[in-house]
N, C-alpha and C. Protein backbone atom coordinates (compact mmCIF):
# COMPACT_ATOMS: atom_id res chain seq x y z
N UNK A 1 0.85 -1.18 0.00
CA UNK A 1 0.00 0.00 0.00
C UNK A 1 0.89 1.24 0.00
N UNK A 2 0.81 2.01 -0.77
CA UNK A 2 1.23 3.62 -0.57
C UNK A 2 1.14 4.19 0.25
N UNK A 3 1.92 4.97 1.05
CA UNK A 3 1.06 5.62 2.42
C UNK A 3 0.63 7.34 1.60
N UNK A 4 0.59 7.44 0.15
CA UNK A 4 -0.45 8.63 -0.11
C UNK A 4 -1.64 7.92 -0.27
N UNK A 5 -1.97 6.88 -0.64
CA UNK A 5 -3.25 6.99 -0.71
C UNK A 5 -4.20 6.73 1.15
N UNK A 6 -3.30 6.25 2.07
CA UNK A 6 -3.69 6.29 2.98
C UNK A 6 -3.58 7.84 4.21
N UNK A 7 -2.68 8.42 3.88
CA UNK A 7 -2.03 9.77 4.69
C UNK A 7 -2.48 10.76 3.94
N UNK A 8 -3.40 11.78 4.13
CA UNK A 8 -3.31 13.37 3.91
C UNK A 8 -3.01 14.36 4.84
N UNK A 9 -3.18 15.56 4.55
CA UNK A 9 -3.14 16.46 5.08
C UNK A 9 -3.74 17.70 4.84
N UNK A 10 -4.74 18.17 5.91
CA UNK A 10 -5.76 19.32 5.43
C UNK A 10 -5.68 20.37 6.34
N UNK A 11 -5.62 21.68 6.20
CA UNK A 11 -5.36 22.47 7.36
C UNK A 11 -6.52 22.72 8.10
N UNK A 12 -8.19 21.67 7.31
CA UNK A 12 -9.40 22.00 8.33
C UNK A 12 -9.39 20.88 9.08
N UNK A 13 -8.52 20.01 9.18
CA UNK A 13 -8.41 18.80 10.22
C UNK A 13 -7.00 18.87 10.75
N UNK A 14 -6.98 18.78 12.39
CA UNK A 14 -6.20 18.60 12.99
C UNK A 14 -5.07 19.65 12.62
N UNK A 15 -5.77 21.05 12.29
CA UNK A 15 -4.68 22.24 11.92
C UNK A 15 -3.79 21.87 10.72
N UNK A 16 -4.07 21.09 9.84
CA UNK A 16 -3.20 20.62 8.73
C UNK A 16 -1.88 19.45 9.36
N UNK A 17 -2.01 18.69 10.59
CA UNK A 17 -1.42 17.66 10.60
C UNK A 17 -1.32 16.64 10.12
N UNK A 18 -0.56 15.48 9.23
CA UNK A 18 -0.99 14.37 8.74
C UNK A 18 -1.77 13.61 9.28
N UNK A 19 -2.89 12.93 8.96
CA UNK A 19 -3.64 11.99 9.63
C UNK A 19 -4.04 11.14 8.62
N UNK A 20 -4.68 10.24 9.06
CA UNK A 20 -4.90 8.66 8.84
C UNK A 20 -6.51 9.30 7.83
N UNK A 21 -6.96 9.28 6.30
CA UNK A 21 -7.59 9.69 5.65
C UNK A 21 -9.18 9.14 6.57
N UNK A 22 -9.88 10.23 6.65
CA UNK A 22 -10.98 9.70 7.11
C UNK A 22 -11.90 9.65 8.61
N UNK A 23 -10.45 9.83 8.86
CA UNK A 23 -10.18 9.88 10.37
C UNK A 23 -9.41 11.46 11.09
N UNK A 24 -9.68 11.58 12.55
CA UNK A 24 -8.54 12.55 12.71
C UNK A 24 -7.35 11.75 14.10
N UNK A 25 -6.78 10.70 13.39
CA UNK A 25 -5.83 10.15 13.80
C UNK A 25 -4.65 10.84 13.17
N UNK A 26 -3.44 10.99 13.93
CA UNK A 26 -2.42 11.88 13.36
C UNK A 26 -1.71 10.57 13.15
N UNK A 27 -0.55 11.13 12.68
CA UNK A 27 0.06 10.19 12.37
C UNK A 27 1.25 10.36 13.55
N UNK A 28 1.55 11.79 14.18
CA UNK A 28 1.97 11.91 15.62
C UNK A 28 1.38 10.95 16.33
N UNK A 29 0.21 10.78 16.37
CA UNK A 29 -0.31 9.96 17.62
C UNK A 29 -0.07 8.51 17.42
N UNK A 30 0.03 8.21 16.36
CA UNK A 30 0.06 6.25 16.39
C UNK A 30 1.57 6.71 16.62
N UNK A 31 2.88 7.48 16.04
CA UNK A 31 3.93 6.89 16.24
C UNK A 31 4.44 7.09 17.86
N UNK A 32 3.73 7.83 18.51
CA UNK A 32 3.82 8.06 19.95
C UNK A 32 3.48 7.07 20.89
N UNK A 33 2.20 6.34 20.52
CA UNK A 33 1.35 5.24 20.81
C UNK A 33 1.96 3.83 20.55
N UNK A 34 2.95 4.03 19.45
CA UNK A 34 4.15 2.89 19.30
C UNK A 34 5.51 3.22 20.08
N UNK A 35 5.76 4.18 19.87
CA UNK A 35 7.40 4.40 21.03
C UNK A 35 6.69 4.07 22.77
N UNK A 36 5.51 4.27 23.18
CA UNK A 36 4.87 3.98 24.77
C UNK A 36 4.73 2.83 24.77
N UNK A 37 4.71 1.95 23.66
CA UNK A 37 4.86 0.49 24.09
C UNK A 37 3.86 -0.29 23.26
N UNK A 38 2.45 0.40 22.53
CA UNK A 38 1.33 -0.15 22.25
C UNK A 38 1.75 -1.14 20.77
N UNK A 39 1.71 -2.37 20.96
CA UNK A 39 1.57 -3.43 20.14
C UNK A 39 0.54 -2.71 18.92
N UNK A 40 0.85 -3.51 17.47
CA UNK A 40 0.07 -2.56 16.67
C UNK A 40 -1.43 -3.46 16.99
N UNK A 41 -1.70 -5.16 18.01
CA UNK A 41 -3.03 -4.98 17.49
C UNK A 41 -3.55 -4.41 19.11
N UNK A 42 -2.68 -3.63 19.82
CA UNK A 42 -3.69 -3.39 21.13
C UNK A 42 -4.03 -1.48 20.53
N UNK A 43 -3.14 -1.58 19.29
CA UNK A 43 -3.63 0.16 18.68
C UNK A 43 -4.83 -0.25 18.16
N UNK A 44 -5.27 -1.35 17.26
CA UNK A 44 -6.28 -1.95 16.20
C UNK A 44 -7.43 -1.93 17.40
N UNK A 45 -7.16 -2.48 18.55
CA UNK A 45 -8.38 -2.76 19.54
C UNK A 45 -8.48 -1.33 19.96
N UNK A 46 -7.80 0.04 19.65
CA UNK A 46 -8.15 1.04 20.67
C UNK A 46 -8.79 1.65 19.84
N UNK A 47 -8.48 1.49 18.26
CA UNK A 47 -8.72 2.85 17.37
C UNK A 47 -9.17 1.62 16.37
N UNK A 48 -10.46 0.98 16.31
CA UNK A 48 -11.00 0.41 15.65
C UNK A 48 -10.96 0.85 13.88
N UNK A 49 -10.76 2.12 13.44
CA UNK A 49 -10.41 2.47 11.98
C UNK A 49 -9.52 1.81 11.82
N UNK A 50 -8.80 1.78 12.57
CA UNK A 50 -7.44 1.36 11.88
C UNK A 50 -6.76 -0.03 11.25
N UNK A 51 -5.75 -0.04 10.98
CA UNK A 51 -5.86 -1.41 10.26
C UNK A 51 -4.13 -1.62 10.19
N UNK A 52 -3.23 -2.54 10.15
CA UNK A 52 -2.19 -2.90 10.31
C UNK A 52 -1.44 -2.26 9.36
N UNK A 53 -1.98 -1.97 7.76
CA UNK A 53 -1.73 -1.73 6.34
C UNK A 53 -2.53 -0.42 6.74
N UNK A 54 -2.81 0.44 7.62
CA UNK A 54 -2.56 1.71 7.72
C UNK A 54 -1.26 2.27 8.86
N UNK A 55 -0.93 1.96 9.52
CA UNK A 55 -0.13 1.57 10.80
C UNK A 55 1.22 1.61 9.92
N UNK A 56 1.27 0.72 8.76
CA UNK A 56 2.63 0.17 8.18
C UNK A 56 2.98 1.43 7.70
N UNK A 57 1.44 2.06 6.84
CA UNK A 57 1.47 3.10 5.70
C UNK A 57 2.23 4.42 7.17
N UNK A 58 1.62 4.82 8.03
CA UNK A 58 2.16 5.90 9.28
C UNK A 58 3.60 5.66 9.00
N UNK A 59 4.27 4.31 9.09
CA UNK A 59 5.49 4.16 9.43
C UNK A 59 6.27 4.91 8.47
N UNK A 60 5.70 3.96 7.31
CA UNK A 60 6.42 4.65 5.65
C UNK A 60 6.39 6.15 5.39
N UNK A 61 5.43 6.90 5.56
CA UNK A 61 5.17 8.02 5.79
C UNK A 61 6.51 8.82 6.39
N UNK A 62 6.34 8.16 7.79
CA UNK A 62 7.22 8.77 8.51
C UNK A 62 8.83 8.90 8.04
N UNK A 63 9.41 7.51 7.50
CA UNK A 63 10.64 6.83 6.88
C UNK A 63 10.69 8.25 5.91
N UNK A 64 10.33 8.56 5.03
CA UNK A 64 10.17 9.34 4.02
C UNK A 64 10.46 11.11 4.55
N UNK A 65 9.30 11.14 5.13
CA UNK A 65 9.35 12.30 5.87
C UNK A 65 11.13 12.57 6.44
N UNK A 66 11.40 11.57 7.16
CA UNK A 66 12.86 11.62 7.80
C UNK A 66 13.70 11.47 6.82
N UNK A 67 13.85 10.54 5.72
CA UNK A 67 15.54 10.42 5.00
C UNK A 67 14.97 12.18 4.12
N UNK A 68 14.20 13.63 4.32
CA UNK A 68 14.49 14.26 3.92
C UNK A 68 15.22 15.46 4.90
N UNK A 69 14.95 15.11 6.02
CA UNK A 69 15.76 16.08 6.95
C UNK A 69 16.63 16.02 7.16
N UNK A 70 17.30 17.78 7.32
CA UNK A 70 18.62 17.90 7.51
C UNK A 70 19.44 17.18 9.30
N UNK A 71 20.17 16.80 9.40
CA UNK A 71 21.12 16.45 10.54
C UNK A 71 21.42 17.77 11.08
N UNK A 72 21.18 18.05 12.11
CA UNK A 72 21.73 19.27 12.96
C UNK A 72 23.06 18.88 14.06
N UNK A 73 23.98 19.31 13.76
CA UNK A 73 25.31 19.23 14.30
C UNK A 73 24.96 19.40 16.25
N UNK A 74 25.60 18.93 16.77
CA UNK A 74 25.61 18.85 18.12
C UNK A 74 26.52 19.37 19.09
């Protein structure tokens, strides 16, 4: 699956944050909801939209999003 056809972004939902199409799941919130520990099917049991092959699509999203940012020196 593509994560465009699953990920938009609108500035009348969730202030123009990416979210899960359909929904106003960010895509902040599942990857937050995965670094706290949540297994993807105890996310599936919390946020019934969701679906494993949207979860994957957040990840990819994210992968993408990151190999374009710059490294900030330390």
């Amino acid at each position: 699956m593509n994560y465009r056809d699953v990920i938009m972004a609108d500035p009348n939902v969730m202030l123009g944050k990416p979210v899960i199409k359909g929904t106003r799941l960010s895509v902040e919130l599942i990857l937050r909801k995965l670094a706290e520990g949540m297994s993807v099917s105890d996310l599936i049991a919390a946020y019934p939209n969701l679906t494993q092959d949207k979860i994957l699509a957040v990840l990819s999203y994210s992968a993408d999003v990151m190999s374009r940012e710059e490294l900030l020196a330390s």
